[in-house]
PDB file of N, CA and C in Angstrom:
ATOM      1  N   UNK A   1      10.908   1.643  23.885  1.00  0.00           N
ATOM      2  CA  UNK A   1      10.599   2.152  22.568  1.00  0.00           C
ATOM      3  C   UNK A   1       9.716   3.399  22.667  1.00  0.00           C
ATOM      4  N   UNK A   2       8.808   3.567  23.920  1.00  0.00           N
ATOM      5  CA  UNK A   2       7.731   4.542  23.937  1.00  0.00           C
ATOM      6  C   UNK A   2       9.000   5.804  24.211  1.00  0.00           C
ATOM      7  N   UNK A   3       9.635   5.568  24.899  1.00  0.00           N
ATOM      8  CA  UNK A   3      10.619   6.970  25.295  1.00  0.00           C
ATOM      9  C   UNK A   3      11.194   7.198  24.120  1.00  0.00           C
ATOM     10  N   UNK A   4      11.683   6.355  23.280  1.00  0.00           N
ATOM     11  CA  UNK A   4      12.608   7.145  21.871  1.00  0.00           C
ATOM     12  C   UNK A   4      11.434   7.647  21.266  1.00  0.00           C
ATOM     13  N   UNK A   5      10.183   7.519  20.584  1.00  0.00           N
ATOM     14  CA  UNK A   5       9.311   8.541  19.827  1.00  0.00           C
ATOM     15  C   UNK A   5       8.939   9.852  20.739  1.00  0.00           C
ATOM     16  N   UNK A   6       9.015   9.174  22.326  1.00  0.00           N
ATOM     17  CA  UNK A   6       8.748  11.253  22.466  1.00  0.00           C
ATOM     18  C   UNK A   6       9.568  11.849  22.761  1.00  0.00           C
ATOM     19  N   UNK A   7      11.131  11.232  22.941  1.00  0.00           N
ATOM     20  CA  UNK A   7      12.045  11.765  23.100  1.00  0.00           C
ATOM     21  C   UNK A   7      12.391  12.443  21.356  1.00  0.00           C
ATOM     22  N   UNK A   8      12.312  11.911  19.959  1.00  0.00           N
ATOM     23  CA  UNK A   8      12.252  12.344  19.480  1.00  0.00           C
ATOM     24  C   UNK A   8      11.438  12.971  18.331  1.00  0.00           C
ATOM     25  N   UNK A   9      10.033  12.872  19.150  1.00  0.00           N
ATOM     26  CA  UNK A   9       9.030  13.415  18.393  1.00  0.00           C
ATOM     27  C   UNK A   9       8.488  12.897  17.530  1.00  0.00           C
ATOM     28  N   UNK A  10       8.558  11.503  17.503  1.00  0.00           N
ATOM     29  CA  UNK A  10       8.007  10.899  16.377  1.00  0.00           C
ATOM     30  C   UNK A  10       6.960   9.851  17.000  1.00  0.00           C
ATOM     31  N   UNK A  11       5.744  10.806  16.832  1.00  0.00           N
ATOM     32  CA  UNK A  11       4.556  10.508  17.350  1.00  0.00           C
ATOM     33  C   UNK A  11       3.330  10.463  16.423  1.00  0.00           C
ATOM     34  N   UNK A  12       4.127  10.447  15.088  1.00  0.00           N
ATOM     35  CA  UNK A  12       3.516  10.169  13.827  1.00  0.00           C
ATOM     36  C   UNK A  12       3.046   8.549  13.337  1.00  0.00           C
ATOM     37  N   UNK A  13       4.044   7.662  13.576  1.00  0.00           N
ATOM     38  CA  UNK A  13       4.246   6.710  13.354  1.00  0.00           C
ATOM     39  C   UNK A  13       2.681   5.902  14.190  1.00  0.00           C
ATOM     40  N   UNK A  14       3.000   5.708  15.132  1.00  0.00           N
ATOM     41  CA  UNK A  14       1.869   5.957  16.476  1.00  0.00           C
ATOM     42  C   UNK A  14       0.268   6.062  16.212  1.00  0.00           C
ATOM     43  N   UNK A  15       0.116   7.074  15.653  1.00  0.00           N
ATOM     44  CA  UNK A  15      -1.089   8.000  15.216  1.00  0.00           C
ATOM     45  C   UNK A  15      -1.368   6.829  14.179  1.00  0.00           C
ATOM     46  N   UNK A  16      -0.714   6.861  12.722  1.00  0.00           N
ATOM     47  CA  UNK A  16      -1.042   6.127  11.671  1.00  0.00           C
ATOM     48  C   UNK A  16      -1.704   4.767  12.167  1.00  0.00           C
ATOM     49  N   UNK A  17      -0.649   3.938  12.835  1.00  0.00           N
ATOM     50  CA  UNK A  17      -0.949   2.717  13.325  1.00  0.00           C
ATOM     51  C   UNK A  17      -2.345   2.355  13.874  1.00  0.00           C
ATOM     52  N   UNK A  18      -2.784   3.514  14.275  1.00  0.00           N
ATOM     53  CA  UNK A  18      -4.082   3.257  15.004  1.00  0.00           C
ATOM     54  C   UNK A  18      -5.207   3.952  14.293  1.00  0.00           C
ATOM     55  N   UNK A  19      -4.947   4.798  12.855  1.00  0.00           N
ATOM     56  CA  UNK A  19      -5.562   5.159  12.228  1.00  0.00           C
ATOM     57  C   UNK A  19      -6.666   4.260  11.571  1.00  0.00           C
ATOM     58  N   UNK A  20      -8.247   4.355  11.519  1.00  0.00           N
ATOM     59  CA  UNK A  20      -9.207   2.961  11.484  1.00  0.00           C
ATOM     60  C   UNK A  20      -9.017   2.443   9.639  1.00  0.00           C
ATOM     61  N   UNK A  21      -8.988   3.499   8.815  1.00  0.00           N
ATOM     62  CA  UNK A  21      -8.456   3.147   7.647  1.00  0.00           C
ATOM     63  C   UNK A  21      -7.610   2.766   7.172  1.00  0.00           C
ATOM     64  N   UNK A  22      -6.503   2.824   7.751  1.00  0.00           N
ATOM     65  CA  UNK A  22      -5.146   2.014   7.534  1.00  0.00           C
ATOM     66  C   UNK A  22      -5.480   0.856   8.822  1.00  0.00           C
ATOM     67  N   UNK A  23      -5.905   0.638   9.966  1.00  0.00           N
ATOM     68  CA  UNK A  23      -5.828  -0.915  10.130  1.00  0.00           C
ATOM     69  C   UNK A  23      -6.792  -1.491   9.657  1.00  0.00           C
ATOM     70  N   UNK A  24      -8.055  -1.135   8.735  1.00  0.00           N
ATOM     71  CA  UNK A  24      -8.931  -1.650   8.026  1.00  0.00           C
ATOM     72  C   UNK A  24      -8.317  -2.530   7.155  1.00  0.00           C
ATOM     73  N   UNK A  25      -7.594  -1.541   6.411  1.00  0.00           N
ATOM     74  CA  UNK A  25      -6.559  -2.721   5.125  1.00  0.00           C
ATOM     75  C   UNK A  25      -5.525  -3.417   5.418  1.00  0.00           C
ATOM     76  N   UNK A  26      -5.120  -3.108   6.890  1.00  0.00           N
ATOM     77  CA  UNK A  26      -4.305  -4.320   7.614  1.00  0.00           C
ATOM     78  C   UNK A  26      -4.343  -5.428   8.029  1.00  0.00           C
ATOM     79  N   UNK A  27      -6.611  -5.220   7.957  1.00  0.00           N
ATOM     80  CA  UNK A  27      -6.874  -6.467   8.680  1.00  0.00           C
ATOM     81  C   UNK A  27      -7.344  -7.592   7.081  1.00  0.00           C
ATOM     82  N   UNK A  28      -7.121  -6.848   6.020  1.00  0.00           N
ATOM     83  CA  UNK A  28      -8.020  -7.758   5.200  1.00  0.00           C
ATOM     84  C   UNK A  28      -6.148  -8.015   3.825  1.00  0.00           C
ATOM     85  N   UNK A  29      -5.296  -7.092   4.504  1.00  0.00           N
ATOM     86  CA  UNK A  29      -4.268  -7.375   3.437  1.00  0.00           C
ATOM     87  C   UNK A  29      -3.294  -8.678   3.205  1.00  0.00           C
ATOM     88  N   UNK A  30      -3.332  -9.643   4.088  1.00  0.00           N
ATOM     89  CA  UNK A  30      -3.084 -10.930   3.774  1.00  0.00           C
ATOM     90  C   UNK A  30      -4.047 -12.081   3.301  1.00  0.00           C
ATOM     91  N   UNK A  31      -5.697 -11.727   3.405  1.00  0.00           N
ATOM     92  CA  UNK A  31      -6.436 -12.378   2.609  1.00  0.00           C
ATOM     93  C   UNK A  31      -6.329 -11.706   1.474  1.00  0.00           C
ATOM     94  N   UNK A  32      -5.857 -10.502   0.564  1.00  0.00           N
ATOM     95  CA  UNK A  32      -5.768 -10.010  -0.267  1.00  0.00           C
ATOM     96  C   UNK A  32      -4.550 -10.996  -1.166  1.00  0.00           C
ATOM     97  N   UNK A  33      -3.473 -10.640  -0.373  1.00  0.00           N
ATOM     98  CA  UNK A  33      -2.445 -11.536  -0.473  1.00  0.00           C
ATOM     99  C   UNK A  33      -2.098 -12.699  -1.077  1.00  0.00           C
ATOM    100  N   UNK A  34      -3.297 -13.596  -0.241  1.00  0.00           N
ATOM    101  CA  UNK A  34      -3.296 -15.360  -0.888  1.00  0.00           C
ATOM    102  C   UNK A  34      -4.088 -14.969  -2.211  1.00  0.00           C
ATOM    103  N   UNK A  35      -5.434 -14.669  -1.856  1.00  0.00           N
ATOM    104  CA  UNK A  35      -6.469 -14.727  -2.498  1.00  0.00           C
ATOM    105  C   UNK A  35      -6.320 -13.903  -4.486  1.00  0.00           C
ATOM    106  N   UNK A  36      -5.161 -13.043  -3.960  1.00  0.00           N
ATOM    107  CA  UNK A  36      -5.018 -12.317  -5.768  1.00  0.00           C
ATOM    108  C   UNK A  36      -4.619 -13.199  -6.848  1.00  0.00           C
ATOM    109  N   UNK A  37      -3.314 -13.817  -6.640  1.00  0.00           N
ATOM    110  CA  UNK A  37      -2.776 -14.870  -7.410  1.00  0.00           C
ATOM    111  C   UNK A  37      -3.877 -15.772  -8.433  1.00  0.00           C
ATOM    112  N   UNK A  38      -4.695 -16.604  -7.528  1.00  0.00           N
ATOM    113  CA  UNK A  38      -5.448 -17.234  -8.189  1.00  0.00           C
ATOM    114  C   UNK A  38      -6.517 -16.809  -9.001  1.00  0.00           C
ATOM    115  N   UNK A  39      -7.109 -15.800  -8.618  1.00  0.00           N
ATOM    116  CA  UNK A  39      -8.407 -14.861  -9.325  1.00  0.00           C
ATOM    117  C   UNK A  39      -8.137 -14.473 -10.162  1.00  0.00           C
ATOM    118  N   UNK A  40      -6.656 -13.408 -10.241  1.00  0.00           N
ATOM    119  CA  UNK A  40      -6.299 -13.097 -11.396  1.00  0.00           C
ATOM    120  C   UNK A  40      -5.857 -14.236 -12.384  1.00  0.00           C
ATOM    121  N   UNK A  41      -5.261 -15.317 -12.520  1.00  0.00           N
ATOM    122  CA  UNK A  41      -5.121 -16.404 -13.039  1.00  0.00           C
ATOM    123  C   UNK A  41      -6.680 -16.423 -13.847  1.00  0.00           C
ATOM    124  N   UNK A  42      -7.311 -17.482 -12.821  1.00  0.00           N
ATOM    125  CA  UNK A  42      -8.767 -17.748 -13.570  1.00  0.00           C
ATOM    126  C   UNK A  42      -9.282 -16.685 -14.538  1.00  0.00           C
ATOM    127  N   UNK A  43      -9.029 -15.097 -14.084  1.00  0.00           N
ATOM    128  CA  UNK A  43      -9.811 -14.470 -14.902  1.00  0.00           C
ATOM    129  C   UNK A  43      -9.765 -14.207 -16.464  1.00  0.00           C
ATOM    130  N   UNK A  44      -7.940 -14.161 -16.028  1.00  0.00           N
ATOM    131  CA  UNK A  44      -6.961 -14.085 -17.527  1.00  0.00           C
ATOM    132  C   UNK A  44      -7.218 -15.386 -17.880  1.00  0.00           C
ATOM    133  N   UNK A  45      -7.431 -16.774 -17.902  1.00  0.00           N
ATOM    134  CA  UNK A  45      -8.027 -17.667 -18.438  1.00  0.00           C
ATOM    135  C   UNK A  45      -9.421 -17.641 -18.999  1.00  0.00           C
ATOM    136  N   UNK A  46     -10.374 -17.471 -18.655  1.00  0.00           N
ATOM    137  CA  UNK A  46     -11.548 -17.301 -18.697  1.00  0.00           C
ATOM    138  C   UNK A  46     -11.913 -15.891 -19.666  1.00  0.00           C
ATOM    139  N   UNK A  47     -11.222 -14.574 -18.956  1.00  0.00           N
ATOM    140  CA  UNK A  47     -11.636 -13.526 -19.759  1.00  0.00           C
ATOM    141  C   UNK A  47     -10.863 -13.170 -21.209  1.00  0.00           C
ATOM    142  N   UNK A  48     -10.125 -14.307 -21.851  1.00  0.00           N
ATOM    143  CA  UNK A  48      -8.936 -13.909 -22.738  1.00  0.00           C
ATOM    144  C   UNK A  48      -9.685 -12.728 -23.954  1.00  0.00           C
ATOM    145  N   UNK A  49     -11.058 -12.887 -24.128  1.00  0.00           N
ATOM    146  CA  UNK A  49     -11.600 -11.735 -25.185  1.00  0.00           C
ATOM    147  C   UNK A  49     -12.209 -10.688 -24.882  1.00  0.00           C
ATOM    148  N   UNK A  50     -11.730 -10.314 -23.185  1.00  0.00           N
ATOM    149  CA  UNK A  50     -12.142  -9.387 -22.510  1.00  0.00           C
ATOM    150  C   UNK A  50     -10.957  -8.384 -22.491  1.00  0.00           C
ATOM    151  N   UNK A  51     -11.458  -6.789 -22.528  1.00  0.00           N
ATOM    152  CA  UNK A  51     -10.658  -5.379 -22.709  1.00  0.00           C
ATOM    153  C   UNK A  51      -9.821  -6.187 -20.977  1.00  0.00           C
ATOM    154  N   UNK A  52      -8.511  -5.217 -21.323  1.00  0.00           N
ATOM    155  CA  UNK A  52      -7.480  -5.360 -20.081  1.00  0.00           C
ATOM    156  C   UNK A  52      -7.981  -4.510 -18.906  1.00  0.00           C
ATOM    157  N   UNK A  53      -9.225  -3.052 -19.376  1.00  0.00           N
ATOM    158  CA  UNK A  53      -9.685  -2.896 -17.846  1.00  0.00           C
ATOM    159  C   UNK A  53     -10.545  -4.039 -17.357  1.00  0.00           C
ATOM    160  N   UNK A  54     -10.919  -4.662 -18.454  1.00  0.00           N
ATOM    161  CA  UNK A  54     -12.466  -5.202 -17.649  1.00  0.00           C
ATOM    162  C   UNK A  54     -12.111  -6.549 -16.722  1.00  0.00           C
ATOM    163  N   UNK A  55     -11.320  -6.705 -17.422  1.00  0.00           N
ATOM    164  CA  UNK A  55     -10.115  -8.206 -16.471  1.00  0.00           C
ATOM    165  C   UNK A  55      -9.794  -7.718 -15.061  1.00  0.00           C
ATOM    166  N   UNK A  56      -9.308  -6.534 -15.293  1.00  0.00           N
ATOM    167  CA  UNK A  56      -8.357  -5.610 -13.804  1.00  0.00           C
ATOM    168  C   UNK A  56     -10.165  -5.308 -13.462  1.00  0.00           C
ATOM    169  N   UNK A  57     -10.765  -5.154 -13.439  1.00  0.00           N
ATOM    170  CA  UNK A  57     -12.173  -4.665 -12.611  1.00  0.00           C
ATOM    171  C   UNK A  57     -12.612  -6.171 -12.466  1.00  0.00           C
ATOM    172  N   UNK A  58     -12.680  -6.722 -13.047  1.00  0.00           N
ATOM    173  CA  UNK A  58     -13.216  -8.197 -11.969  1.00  0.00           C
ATOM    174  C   UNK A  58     -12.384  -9.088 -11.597  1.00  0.00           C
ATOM    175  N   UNK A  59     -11.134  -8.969 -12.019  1.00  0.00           N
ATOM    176  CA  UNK A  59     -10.079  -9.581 -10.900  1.00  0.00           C
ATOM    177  C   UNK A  59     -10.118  -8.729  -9.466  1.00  0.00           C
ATOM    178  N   UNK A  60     -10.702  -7.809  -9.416  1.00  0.00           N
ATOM    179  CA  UNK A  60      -9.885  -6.508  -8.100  1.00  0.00           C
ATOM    180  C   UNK A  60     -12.017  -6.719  -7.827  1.00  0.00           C
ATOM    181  N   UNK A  61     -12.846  -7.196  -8.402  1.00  0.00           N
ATOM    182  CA  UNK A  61     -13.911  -7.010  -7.543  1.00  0.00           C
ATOM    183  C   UNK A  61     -14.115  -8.654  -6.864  1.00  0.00           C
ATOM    184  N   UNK A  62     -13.550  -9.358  -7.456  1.00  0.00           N
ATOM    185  CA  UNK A  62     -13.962 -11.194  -7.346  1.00  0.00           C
ATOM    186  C   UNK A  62     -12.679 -11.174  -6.020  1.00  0.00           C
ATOM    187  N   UNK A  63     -11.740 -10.759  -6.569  1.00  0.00           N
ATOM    188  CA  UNK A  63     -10.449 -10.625  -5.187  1.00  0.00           C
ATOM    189  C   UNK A  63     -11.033 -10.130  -3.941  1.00  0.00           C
ATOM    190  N   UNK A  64     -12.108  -8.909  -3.690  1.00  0.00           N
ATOM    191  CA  UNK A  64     -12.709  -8.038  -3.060  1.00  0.00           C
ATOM    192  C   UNK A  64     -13.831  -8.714  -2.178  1.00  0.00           C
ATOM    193  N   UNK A  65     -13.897  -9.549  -2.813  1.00  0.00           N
ATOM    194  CA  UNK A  65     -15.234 -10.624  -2.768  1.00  0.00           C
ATOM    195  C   UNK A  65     -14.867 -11.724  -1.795  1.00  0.00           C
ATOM    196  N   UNK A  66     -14.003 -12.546  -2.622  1.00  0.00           N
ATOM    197  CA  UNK A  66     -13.458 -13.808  -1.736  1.00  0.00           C
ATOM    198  C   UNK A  66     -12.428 -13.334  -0.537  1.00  0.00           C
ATOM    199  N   UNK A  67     -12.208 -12.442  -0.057  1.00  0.00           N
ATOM    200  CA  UNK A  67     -11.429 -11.916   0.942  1.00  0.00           C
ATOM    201  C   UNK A  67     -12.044 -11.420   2.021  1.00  0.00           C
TER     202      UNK A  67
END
């Protein structure tokens, strides 16, 4: 596989993979994964007389949290 990217120059792919910000969110994107479903649930239960950002900002900070 290493000979087909430099045989055809695609040494992009490569680079990304090992880029620390993209495997940062690689390492936390399947606790993201499990963990959204339910938060957002509870929140839309809990927040029903809350504005639709303020739901999406503490579903995405409580998700942020438990992950």
């Amino acid at each position: 596989m290493r000979s087909f990217y430099r045989r055809r120059g695609l040494r992009l792919l490569p680079a990304l993979m090992q880029w620390r910000p993209l495997a940062a969110v690689g390492a936390v994107s399947h606790g993201l994964y499990l963990w959204h479903p339910a938060v957002f649930s509870v929140v839309q239960r809990l927040g029903t007389d809350w504005t639709v950002p303020t739901r999406l900002a503490t579903a995405g900070i409580a998700t942020a949290v438990f992950t």
